[in-house]
PDB file of N, CA and C in Angstrom:
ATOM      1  N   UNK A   1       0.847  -1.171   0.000  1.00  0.00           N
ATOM      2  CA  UNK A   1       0.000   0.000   0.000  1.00  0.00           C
ATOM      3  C   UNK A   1       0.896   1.238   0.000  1.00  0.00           C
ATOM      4  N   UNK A   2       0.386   2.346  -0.815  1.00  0.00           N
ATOM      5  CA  UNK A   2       1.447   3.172  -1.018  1.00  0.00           C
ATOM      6  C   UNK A   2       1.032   4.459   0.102  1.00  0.00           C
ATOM      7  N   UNK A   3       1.684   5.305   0.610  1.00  0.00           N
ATOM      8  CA  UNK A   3       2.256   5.831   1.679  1.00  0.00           C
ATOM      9  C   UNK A   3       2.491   7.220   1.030  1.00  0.00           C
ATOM     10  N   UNK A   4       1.550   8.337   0.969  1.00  0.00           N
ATOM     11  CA  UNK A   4       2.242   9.840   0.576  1.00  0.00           C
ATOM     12  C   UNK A   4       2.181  10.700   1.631  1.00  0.00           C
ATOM     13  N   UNK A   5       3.151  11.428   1.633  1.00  0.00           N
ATOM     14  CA  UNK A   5       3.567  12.599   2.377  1.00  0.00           C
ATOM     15  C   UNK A   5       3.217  13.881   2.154  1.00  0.00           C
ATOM     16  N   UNK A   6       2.881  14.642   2.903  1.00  0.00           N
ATOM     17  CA  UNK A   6       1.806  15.918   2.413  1.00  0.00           C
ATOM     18  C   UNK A   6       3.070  17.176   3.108  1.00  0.00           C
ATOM     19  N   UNK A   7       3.800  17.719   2.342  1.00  0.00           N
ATOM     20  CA  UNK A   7       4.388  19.090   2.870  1.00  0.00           C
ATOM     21  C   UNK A   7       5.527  18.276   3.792  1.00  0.00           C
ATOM     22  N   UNK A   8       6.727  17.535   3.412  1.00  0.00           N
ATOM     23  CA  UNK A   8       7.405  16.480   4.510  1.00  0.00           C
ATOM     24  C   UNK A   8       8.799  17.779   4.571  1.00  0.00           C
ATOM     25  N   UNK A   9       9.118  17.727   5.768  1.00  0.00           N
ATOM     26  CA  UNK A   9      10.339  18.319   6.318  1.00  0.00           C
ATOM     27  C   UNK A   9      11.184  17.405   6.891  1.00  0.00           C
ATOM     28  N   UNK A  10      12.653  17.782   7.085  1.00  0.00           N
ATOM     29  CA  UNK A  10      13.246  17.028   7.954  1.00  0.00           C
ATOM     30  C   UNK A  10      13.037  16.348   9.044  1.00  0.00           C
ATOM     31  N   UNK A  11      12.042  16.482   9.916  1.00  0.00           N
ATOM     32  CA  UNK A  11      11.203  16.282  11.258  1.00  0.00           C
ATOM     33  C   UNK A  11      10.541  15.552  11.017  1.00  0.00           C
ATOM     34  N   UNK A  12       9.335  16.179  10.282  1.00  0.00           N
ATOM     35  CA  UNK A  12       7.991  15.875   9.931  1.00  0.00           C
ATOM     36  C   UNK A  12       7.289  15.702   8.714  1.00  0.00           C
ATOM     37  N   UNK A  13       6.329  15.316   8.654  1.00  0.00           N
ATOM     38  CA  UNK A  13       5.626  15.948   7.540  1.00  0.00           C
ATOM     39  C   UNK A  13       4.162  15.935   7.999  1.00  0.00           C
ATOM     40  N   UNK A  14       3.635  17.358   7.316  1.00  0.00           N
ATOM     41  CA  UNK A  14       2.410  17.934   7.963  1.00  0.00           C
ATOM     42  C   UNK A  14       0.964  17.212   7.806  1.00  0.00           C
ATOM     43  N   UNK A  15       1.412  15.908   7.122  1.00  0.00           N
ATOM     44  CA  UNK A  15      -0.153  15.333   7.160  1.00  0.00           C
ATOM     45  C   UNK A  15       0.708  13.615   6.148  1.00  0.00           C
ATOM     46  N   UNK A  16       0.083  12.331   6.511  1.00  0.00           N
ATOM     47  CA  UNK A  16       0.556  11.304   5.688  1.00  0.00           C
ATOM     48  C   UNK A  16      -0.859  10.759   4.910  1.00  0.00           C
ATOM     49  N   UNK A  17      -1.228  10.458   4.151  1.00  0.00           N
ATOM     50  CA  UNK A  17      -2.182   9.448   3.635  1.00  0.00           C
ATOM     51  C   UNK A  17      -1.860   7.788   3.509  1.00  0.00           C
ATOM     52  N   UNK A  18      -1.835   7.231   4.291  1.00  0.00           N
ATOM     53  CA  UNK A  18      -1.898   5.884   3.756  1.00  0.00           C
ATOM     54  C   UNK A  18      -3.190   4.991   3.610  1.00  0.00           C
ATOM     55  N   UNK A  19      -3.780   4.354   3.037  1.00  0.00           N
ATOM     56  CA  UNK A  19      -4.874   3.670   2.085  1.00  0.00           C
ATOM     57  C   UNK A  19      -5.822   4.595   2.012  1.00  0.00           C
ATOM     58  N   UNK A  20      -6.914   4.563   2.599  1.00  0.00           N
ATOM     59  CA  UNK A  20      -8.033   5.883   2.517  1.00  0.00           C
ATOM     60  C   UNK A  20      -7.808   6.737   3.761  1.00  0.00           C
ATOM     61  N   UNK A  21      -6.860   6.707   4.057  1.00  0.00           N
ATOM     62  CA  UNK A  21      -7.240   7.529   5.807  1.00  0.00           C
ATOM     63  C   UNK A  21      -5.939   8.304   5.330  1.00  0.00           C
ATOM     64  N   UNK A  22      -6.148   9.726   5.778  1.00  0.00           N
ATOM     65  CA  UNK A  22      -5.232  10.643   6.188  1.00  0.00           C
ATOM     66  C   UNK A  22      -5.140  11.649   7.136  1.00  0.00           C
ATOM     67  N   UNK A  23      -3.733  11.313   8.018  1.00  0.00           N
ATOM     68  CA  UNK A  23      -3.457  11.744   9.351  1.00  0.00           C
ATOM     69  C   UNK A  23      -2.821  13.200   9.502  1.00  0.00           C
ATOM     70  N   UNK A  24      -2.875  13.981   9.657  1.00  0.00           N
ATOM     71  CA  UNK A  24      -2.409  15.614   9.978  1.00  0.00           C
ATOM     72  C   UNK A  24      -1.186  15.038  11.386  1.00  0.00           C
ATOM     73  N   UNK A  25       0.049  15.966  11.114  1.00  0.00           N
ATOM     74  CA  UNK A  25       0.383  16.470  12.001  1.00  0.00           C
ATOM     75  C   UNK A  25       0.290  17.581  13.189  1.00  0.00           C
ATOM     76  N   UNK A  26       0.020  17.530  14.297  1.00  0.00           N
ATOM     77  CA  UNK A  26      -0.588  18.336  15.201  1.00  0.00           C
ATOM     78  C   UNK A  26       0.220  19.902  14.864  1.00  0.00           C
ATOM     79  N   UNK A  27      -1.453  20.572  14.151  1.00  0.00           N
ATOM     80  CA  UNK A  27      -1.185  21.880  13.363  1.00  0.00           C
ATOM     81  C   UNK A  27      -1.330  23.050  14.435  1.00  0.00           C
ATOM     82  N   UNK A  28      -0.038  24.155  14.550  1.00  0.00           N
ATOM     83  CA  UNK A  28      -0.239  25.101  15.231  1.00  0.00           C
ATOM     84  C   UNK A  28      -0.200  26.330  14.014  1.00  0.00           C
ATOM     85  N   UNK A  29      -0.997  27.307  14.516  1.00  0.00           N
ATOM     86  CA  UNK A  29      -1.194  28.975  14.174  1.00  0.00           C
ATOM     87  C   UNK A  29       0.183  29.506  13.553  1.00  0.00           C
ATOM     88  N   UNK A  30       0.334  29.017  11.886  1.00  0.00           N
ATOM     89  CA  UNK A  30       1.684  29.435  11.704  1.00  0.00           C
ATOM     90  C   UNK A  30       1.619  30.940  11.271  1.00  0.00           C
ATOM     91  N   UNK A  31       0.336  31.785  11.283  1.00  0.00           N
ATOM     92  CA  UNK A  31       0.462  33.193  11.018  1.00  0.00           C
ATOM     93  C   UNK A  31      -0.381  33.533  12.092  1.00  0.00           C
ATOM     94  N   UNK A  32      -0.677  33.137  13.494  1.00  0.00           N
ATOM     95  CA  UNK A  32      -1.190  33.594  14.115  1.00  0.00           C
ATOM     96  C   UNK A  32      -1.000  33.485  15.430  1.00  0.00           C
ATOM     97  N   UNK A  33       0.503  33.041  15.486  1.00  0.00           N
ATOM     98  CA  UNK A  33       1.564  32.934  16.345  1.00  0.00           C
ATOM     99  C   UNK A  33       1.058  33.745  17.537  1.00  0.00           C
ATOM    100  N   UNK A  34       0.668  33.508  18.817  1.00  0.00           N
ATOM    101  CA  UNK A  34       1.021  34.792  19.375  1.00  0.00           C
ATOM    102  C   UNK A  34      -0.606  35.763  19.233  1.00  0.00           C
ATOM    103  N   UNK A  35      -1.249  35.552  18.820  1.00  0.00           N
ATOM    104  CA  UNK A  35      -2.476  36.086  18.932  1.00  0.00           C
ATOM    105  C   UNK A  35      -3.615  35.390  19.665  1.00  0.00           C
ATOM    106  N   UNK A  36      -4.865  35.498  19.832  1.00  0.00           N
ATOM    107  CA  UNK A  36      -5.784  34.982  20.656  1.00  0.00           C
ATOM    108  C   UNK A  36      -6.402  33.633  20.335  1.00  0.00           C
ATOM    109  N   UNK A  37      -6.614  33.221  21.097  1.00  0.00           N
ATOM    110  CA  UNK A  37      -7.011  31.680  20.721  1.00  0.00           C
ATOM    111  C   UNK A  37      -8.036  31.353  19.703  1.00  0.00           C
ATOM    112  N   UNK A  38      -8.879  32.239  19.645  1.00  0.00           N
ATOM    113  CA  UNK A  38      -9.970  32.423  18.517  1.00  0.00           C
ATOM    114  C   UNK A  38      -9.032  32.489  16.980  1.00  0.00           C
ATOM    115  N   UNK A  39      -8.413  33.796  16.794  1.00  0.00           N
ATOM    116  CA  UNK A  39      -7.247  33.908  16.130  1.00  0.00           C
ATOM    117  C   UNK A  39      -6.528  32.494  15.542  1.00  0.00           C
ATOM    118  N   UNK A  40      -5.819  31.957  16.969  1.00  0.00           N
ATOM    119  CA  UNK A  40      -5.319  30.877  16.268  1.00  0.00           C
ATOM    120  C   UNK A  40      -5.767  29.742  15.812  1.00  0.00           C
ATOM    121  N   UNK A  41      -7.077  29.309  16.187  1.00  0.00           N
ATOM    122  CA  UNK A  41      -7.738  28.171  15.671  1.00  0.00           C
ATOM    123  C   UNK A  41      -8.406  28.348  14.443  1.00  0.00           C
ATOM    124  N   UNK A  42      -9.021  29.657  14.221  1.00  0.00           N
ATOM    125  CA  UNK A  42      -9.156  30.227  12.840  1.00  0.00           C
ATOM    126  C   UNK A  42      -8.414  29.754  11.679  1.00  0.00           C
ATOM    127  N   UNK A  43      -6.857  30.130  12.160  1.00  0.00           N
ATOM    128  CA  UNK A  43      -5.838  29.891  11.333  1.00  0.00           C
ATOM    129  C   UNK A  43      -5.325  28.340  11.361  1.00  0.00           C
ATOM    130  N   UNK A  44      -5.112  27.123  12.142  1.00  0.00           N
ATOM    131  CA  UNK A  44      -5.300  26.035  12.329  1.00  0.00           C
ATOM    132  C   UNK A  44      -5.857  25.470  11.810  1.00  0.00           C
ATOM    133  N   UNK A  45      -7.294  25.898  11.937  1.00  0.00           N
ATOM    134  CA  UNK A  45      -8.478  25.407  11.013  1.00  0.00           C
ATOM    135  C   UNK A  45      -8.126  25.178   9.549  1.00  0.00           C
ATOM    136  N   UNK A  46      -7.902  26.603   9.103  1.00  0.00           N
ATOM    137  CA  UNK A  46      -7.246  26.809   7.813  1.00  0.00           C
ATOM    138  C   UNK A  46      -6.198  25.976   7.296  1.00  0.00           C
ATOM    139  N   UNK A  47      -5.609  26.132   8.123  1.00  0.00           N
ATOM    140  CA  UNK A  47      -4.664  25.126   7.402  1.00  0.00           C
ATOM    141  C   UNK A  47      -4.592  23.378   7.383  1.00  0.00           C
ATOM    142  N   UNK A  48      -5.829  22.965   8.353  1.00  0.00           N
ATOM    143  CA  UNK A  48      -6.146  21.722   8.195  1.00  0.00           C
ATOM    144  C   UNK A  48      -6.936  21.250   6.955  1.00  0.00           C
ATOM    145  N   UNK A  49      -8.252  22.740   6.815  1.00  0.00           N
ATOM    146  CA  UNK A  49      -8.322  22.418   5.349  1.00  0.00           C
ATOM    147  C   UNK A  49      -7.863  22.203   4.361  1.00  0.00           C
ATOM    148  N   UNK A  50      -6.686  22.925   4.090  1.00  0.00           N
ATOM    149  CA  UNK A  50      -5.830  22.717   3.136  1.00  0.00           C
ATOM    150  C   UNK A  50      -5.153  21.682   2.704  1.00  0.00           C
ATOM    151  N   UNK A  51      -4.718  21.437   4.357  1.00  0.00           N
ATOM    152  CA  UNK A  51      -4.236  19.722   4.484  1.00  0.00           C
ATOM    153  C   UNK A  51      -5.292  18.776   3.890  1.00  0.00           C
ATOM    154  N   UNK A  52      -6.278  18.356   4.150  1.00  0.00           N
ATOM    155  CA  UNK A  52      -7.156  17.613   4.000  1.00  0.00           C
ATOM    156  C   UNK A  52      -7.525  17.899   2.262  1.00  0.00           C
ATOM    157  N   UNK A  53      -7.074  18.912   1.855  1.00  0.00           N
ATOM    158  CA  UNK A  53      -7.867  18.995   0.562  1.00  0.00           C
ATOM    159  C   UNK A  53      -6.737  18.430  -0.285  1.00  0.00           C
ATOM    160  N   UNK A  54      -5.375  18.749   0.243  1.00  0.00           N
ATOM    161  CA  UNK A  54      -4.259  18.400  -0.767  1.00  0.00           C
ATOM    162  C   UNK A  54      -4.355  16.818  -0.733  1.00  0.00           C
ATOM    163  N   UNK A  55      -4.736  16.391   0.691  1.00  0.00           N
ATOM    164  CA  UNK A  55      -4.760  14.287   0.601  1.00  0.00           C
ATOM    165  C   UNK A  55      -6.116  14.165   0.087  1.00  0.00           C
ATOM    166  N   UNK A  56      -7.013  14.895  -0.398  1.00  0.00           N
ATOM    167  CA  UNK A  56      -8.136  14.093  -1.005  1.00  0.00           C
ATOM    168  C   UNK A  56      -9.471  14.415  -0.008  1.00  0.00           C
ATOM    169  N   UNK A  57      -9.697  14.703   0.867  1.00  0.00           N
ATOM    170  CA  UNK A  57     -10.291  14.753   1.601  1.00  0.00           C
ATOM    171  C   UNK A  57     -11.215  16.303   1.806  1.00  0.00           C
ATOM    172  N   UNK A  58     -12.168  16.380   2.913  1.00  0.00           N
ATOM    173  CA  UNK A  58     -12.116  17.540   3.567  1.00  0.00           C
ATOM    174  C   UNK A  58     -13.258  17.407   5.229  1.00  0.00           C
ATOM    175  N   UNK A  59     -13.312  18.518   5.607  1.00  0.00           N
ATOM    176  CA  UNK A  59     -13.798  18.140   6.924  1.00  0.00           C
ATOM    177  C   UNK A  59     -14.988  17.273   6.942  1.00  0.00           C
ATOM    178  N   UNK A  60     -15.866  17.348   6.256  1.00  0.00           N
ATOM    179  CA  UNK A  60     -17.124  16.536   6.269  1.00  0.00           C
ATOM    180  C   UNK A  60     -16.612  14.496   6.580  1.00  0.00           C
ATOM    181  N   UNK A  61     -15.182  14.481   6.096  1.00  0.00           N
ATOM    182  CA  UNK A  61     -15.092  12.503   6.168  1.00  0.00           C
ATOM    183  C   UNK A  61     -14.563  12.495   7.727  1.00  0.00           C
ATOM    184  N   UNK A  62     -14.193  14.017   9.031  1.00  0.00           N
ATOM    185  CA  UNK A  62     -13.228  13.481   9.742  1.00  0.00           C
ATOM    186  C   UNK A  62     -13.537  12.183  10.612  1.00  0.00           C
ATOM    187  N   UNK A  63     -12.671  11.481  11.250  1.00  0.00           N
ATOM    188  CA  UNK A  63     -12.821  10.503  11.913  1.00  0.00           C
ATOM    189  C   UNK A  63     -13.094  10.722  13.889  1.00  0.00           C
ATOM    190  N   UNK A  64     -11.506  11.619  13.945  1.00  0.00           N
ATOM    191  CA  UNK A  64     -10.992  12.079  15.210  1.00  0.00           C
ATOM    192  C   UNK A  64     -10.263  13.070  15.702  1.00  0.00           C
ATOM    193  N   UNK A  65     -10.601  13.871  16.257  1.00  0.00           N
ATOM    194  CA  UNK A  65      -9.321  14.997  16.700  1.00  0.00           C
ATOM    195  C   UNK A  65      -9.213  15.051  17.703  1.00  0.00           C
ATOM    196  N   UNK A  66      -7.474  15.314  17.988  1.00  0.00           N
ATOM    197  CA  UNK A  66      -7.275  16.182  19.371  1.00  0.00           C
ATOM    198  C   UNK A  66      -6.818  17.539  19.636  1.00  0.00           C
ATOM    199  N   UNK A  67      -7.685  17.811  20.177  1.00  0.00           N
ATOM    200  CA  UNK A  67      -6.996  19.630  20.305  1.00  0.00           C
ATOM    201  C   UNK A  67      -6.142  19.049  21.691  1.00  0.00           C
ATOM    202  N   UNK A  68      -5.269  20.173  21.923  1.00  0.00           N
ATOM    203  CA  UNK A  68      -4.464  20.728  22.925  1.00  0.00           C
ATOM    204  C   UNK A  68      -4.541  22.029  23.224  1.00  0.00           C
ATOM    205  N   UNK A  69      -4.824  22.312  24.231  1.00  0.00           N
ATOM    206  CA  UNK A  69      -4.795  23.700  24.729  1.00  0.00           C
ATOM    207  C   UNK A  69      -3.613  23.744  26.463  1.00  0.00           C
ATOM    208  N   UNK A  70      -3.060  25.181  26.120  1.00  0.00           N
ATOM    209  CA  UNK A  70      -2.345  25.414  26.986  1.00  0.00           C
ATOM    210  C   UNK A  70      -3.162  25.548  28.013  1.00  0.00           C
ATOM    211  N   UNK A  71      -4.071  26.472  28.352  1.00  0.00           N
ATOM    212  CA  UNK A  71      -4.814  26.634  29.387  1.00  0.00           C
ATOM    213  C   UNK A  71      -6.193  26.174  29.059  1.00  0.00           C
ATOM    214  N   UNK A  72      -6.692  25.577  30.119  1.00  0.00           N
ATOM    215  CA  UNK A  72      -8.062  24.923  29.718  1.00  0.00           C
ATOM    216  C   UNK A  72      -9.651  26.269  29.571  1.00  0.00           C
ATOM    217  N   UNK A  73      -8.797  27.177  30.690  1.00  0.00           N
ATOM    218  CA  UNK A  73      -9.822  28.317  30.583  1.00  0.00           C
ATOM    219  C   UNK A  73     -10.330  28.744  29.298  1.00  0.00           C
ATOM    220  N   UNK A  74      -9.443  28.600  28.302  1.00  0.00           N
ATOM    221  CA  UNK A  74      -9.744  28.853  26.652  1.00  0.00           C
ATOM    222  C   UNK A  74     -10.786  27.753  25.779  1.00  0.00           C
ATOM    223  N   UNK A  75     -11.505  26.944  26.336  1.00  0.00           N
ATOM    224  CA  UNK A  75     -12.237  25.793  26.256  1.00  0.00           C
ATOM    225  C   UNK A  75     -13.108  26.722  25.177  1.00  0.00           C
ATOM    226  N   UNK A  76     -14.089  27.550  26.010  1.00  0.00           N
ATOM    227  CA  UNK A  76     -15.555  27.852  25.349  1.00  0.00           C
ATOM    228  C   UNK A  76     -14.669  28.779  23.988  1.00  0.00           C
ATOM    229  N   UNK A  77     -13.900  29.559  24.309  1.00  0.00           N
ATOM    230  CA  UNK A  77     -13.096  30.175  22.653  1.00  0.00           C
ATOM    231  C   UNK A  77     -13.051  29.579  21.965  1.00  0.00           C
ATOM    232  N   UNK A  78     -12.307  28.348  22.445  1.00  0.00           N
ATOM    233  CA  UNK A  78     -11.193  27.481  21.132  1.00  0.00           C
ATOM    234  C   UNK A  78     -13.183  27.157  20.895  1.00  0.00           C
ATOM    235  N   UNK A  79     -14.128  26.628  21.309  1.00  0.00           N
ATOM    236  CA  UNK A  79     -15.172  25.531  21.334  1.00  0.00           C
ATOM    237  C   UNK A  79     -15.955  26.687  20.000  1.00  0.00           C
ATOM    238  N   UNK A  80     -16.161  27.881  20.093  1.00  0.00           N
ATOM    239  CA  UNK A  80     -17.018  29.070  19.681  1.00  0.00           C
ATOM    240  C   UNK A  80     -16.219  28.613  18.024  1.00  0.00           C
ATOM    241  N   UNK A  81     -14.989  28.666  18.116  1.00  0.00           N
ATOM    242  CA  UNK A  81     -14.919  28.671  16.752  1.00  0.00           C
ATOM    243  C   UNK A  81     -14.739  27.488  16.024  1.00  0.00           C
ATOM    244  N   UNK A  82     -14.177  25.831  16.962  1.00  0.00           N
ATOM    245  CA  UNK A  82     -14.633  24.974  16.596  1.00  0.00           C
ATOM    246  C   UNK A  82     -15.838  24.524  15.477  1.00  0.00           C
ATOM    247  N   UNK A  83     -16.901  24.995  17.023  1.00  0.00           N
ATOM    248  CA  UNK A  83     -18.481  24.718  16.658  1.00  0.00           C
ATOM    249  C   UNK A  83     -18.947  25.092  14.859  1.00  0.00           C
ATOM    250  N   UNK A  84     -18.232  26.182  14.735  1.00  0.00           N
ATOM    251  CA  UNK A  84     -18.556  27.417  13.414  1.00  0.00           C
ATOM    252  C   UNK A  84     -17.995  26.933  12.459  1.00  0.00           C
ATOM    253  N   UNK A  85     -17.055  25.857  12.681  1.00  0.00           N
ATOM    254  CA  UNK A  85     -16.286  25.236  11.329  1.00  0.00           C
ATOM    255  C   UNK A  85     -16.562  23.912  11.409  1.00  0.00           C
ATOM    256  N   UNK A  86     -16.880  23.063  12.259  1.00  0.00           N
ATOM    257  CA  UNK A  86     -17.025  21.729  12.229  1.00  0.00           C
ATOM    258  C   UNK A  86     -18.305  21.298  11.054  1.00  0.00           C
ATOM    259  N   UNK A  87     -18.301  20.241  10.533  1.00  0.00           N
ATOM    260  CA  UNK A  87     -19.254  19.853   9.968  1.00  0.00           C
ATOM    261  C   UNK A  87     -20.463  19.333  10.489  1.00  0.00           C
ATOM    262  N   UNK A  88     -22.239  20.376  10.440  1.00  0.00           N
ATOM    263  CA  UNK A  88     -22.799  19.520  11.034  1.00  0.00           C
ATOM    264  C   UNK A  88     -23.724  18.211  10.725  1.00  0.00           C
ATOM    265  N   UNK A  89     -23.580  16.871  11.796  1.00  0.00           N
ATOM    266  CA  UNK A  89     -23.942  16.023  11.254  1.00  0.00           C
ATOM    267  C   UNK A  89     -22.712  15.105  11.000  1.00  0.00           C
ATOM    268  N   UNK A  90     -21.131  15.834  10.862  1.00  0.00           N
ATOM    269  CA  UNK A  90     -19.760  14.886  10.895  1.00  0.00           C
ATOM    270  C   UNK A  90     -18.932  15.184  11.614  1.00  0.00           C
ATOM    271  N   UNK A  91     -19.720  15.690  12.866  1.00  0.00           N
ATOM    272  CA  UNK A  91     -18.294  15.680  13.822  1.00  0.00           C
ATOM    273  C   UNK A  91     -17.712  14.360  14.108  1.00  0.00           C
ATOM    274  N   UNK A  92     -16.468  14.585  14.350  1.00  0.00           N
ATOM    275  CA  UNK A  92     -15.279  13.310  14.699  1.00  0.00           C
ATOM    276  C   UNK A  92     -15.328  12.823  16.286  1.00  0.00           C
ATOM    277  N   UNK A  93     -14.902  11.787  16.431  1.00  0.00           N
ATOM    278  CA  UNK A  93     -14.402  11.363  18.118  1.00  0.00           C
ATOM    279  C   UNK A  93     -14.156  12.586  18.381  1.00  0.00           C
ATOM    280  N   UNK A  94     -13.604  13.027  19.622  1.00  0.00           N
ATOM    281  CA  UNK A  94     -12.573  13.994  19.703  1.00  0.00           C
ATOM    282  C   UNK A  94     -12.175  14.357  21.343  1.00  0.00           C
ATOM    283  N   UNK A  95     -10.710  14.619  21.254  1.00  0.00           N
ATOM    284  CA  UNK A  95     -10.157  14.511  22.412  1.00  0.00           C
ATOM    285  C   UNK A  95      -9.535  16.056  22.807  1.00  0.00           C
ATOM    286  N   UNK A  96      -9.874  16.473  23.655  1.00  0.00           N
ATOM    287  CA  UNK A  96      -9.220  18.091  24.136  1.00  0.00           C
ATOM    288  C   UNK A  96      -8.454  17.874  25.678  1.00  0.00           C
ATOM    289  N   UNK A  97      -7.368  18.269  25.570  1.00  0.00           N
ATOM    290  CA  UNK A  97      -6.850  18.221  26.981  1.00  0.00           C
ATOM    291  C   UNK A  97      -5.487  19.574  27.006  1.00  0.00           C
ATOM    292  N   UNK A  98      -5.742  19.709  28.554  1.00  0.00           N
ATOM    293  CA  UNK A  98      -4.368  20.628  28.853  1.00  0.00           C
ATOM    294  C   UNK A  98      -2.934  20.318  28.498  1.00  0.00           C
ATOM    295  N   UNK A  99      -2.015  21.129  28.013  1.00  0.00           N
ATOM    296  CA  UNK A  99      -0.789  20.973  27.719  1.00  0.00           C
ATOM    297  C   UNK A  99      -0.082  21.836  27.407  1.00  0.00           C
ATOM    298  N   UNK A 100       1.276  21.592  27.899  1.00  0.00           N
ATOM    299  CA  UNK A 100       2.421  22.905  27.329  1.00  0.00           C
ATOM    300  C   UNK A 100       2.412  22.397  26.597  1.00  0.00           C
ATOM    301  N   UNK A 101       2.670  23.692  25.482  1.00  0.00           N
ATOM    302  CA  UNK A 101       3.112  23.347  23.945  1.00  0.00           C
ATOM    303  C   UNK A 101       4.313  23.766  23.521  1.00  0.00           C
ATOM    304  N   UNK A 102       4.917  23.299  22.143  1.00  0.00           N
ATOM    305  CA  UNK A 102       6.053  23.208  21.524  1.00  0.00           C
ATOM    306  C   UNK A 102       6.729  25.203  21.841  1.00  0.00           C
ATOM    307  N   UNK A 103       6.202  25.911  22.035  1.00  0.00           N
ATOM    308  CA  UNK A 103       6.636  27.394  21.901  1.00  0.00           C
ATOM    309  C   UNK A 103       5.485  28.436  22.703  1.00  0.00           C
ATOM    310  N   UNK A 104       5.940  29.122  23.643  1.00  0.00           N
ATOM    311  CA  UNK A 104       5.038  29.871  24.134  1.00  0.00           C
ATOM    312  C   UNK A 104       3.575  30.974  23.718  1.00  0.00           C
ATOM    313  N   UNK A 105       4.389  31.286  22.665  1.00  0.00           N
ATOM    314  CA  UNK A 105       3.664  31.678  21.430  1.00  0.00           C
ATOM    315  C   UNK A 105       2.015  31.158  21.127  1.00  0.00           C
ATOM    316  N   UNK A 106       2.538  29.617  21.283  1.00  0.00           N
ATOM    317  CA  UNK A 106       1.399  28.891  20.535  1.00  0.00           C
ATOM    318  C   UNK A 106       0.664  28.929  22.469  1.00  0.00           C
ATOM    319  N   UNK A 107      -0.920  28.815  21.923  1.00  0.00           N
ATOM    320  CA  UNK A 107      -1.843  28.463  23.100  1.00  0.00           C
ATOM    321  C   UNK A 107      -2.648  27.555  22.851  1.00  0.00           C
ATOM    322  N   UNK A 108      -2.928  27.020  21.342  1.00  0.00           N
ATOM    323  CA  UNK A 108      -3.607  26.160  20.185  1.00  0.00           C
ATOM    324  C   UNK A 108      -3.007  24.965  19.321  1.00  0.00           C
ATOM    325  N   UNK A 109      -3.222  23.929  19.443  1.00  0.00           N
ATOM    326  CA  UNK A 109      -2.416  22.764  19.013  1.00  0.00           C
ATOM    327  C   UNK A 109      -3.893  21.708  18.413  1.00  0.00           C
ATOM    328  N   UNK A 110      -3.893  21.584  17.070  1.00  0.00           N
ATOM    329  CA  UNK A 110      -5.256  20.504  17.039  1.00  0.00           C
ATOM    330  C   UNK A 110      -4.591  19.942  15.970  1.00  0.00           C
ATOM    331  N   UNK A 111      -4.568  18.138  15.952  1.00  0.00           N
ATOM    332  CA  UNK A 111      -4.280  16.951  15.024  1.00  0.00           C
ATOM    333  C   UNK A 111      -5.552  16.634  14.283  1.00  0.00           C
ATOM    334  N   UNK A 112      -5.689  16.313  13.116  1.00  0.00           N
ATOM    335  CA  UNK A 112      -7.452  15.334  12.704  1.00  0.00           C
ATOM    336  C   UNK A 112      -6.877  14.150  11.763  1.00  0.00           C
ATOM    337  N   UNK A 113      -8.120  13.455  12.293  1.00  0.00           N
ATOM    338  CA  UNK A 113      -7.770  12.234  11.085  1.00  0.00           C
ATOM    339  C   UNK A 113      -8.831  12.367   9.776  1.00  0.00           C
ATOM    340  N   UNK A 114      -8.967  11.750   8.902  1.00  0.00           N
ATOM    341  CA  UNK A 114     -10.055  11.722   8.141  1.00  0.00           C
ATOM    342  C   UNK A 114     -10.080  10.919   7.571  1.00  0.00           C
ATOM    343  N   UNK A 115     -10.899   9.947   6.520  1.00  0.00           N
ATOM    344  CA  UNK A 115     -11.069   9.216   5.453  1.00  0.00           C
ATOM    345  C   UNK A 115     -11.434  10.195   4.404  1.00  0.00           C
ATOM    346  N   UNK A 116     -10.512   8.959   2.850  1.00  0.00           N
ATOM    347  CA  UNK A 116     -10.625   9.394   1.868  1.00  0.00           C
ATOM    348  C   UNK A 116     -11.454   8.719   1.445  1.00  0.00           C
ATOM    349  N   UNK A 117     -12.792   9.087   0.375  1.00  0.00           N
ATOM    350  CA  UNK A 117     -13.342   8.541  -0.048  1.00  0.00           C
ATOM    351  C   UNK A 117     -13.619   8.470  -1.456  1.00  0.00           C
TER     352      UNK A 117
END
């Protein structure tokens, strides 16, 4: 089964497809560094679409996500703009929990899976 790489860096790469399912790497606010949590999930968002559109996909197939949030107090924010982009009728599993993240900057950290169909 063949195995593509979506945007691959030395580290990482920002999303893999293998058979119908494709996995995102846990996407932070790369232009919204440093701004409000609304802000950065906006931009997160965004760029998961993108992800998902370059493997074939888009939010309507997801499977599962996990957000990460630095502080949990940001729940109903990160949730306000969630809610406004999620598909309704295809929301995924989904897992949210507290955590330091990779750079202070970031306060917003969300992974998704999806099927290709």
């Amino acid at each position: 089964m063949l195995i593509k790489r979506i945007k691959t860096g030395d580290r990482m790469s920002q999303a893999v497809v293998h058979g119908n399912v494709c996995y995102t790497a846990g996407q932070v606010a790369q232009k919204a560094g440093g701004g409000s949590v609304t802000d950065q999930t906006k931009n997160i968002l965004e760029q998961i679409d993108e992800l998902l559109a370059e493997a074939g996909t888009d939010k309507t197939k997801l499977l599962s996500a996990t957000i990460w949030l630095v502080n949990m107090d940001d729940f109903a924010e990160m949730n306000a703009v969630w809610d406004a982009w999620v598909s309704p009728g295809n929301t995924p599993a989904r897992a949210c929990v507290e955590s330091r993240l990779a750079s202070p900057k970031f306060t917003v950290e969300i992974g998704v899976i999806a099927a290709i169909e």
